[in-house]
PDB file of N, CA and C in Angstrom:
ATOM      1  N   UNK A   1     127.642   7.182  23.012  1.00  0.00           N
ATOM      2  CA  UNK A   1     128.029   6.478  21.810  1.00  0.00           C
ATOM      3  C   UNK A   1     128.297   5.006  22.148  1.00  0.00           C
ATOM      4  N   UNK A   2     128.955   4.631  22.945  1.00  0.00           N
ATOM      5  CA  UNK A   2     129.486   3.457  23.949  1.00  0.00           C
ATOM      6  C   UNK A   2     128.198   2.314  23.893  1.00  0.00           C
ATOM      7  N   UNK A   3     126.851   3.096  24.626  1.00  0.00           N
ATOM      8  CA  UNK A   3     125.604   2.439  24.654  1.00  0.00           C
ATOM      9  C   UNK A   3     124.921   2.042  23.757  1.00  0.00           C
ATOM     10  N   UNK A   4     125.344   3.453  22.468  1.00  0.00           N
ATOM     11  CA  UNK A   4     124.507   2.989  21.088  1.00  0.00           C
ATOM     12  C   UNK A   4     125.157   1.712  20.933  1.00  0.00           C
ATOM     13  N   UNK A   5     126.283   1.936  20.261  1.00  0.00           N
ATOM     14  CA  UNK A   5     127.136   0.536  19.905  1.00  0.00           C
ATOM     15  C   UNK A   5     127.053  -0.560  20.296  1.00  0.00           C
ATOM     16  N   UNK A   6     126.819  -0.494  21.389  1.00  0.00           N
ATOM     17  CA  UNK A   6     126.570  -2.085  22.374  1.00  0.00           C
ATOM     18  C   UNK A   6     125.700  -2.690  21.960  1.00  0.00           C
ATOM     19  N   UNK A   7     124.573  -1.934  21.615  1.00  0.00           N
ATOM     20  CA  UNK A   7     123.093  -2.523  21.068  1.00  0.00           C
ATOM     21  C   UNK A   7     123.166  -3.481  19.688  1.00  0.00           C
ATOM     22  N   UNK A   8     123.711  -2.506  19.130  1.00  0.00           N
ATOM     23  CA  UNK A   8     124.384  -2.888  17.629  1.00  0.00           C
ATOM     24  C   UNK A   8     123.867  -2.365  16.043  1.00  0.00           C
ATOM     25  N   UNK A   9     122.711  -1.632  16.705  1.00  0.00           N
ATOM     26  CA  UNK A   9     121.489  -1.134  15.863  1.00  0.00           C
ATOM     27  C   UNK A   9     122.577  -0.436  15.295  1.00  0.00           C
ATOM     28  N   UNK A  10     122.085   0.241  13.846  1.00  0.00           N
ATOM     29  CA  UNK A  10     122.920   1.005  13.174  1.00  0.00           C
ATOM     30  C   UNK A  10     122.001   2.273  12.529  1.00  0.00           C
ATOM     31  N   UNK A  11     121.002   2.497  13.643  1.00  0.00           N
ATOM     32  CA  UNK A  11     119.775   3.492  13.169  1.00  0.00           C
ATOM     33  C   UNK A  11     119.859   4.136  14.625  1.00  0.00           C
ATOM     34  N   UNK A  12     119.335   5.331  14.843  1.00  0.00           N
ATOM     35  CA  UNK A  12     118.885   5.650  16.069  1.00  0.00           C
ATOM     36  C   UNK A  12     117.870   6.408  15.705  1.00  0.00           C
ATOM     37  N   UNK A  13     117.024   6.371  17.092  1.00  0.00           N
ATOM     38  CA  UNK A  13     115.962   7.305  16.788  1.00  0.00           C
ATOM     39  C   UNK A  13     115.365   7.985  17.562  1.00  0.00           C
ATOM     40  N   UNK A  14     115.291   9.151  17.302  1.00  0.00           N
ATOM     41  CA  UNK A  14     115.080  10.407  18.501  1.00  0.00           C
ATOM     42  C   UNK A  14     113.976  11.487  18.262  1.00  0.00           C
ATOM     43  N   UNK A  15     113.086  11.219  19.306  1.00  0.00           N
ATOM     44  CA  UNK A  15     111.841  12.337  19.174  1.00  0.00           C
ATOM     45  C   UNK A  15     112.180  13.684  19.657  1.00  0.00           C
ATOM     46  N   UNK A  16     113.502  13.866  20.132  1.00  0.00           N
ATOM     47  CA  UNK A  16     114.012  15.303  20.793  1.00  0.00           C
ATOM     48  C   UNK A  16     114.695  16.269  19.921  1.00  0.00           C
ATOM     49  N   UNK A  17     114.871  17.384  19.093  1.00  0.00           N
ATOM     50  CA  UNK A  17     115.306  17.918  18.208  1.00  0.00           C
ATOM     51  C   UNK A  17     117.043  18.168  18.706  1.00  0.00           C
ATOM     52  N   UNK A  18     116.754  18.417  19.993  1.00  0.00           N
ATOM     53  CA  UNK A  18     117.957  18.683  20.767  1.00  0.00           C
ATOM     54  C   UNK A  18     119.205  17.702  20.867  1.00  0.00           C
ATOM     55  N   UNK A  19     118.637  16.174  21.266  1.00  0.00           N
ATOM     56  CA  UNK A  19     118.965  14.927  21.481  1.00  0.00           C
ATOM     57  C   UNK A  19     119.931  14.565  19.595  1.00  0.00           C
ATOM     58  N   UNK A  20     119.006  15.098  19.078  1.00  0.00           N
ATOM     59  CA  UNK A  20     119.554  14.735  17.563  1.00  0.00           C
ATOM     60  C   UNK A  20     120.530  15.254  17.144  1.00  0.00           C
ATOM     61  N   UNK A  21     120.329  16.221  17.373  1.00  0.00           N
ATOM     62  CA  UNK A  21     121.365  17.474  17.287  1.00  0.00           C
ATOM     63  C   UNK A  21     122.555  17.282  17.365  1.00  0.00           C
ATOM     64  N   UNK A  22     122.598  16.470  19.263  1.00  0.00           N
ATOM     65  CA  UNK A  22     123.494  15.941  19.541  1.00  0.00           C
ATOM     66  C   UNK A  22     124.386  15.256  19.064  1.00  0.00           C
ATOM     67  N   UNK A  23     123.501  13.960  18.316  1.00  0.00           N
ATOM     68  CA  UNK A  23     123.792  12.831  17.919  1.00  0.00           C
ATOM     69  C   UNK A  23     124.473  13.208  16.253  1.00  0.00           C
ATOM     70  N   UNK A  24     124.060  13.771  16.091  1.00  0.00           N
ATOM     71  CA  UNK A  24     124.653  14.549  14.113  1.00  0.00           C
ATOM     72  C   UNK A  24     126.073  14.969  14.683  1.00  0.00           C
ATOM     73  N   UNK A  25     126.181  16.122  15.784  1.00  0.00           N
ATOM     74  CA  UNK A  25     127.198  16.382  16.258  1.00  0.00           C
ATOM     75  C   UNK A  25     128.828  15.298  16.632  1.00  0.00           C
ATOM     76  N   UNK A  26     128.275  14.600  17.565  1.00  0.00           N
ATOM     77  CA  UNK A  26     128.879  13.424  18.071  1.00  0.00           C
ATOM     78  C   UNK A  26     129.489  12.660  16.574  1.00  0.00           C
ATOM     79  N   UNK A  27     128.696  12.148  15.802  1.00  0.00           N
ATOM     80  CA  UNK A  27     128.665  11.557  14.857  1.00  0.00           C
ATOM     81  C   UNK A  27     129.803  11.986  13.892  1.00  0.00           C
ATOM     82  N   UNK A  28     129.683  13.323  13.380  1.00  0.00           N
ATOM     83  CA  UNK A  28     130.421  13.733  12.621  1.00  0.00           C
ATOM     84  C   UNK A  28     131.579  14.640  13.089  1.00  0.00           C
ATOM     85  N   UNK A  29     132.020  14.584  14.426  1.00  0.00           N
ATOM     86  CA  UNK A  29     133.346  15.353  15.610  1.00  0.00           C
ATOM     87  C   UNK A  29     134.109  13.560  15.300  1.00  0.00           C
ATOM     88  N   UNK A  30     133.167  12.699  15.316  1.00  0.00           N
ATOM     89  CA  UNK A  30     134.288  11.298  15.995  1.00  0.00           C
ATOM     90  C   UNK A  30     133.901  10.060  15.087  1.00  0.00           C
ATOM     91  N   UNK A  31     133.694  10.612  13.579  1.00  0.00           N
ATOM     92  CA  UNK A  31     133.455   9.867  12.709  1.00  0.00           C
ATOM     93  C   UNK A  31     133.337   8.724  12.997  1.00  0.00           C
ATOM     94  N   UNK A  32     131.678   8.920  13.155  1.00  0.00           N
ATOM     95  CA  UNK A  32     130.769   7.649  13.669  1.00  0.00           C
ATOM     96  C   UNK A  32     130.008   7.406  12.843  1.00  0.00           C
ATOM     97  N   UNK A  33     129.028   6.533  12.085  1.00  0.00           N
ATOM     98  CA  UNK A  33     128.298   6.565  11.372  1.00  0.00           C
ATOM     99  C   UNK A  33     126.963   5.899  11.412  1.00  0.00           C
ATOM    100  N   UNK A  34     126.664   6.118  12.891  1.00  0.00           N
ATOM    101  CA  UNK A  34     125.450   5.306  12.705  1.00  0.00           C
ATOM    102  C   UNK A  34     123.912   6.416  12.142  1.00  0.00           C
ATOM    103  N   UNK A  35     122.857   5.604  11.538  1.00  0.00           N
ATOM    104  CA  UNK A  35     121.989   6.146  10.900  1.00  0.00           C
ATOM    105  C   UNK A  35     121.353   6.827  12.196  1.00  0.00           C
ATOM    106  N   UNK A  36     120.866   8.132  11.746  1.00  0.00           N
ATOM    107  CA  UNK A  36     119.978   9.136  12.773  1.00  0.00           C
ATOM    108  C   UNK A  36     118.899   9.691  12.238  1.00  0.00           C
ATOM    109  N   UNK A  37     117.778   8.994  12.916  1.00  0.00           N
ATOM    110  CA  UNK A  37     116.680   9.712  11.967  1.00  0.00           C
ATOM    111  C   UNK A  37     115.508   9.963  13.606  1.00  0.00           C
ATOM    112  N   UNK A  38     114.623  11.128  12.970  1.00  0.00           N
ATOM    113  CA  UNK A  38     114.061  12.182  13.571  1.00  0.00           C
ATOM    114  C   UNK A  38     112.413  10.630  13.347  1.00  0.00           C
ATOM    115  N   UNK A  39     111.694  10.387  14.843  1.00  0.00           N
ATOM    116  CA  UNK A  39     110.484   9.953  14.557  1.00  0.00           C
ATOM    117  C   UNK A  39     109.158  10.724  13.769  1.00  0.00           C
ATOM    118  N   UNK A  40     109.149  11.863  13.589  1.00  0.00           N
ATOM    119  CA  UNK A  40     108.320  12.885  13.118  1.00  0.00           C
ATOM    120  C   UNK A  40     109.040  12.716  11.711  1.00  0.00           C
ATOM    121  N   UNK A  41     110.073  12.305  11.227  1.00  0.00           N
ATOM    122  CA  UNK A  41     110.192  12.181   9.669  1.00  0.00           C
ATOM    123  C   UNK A  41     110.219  11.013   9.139  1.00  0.00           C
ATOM    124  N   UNK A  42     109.831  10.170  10.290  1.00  0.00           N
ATOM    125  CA  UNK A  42     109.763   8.322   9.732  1.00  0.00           C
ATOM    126  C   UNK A  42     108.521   8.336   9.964  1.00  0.00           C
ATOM    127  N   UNK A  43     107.677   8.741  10.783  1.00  0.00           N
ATOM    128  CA  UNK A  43     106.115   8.950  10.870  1.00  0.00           C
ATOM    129  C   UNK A  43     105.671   9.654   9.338  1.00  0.00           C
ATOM    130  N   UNK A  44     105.982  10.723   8.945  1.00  0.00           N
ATOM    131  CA  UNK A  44     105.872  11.782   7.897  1.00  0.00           C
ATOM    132  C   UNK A  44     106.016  10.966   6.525  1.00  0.00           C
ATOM    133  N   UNK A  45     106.972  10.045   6.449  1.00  0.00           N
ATOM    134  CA  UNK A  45     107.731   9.516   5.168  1.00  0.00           C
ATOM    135  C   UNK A  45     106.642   8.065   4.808  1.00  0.00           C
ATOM    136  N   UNK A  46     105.987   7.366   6.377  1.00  0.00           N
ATOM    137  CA  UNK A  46     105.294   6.303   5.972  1.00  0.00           C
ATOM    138  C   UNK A  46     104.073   6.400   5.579  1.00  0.00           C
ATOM    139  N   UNK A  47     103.389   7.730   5.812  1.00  0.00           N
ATOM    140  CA  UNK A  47     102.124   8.193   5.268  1.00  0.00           C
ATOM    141  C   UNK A  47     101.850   8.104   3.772  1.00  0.00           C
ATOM    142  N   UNK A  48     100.757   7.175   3.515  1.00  0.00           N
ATOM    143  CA  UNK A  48     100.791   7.232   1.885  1.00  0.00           C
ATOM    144  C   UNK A  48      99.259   8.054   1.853  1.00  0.00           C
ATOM    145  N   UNK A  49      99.506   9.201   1.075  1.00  0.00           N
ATOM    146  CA  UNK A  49      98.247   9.933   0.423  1.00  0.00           C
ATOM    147  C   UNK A  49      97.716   9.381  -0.294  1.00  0.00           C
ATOM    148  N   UNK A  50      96.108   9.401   0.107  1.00  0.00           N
ATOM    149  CA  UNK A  50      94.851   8.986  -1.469  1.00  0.00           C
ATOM    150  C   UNK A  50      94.843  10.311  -2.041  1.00  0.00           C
ATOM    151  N   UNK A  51      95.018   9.525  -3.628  1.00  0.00           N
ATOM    152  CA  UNK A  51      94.740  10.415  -4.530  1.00  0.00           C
ATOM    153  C   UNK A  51      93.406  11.082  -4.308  1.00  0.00           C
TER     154      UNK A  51
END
């Protein structure tokens, strides 16, 4: 948490399901709030479909 913070980013982002896990955990034990998002759902979300 120490390292996130330092950076200053207020997103993180993790290709490990495990790693995230973590981080949701951590987050909400020591009411932290930085944004956590999964690369497979920011990959997923920027895809625009042709009609």
């Amino acid at each position: 948490m120490e390292q996130v913070e330092t950076t200053g980013a207020n997103t993180i982002l993790s290709i490990c399901s495990n790693c995230r896990q973590s981080f949701n955990y951590s987050a909400s034990h020591h009411d932290w709030d930085p944004q956590i998002e999964s690369l497979l759902e920011l990959v997923a979300n920027g895809i625009v479909e042709d009609d």
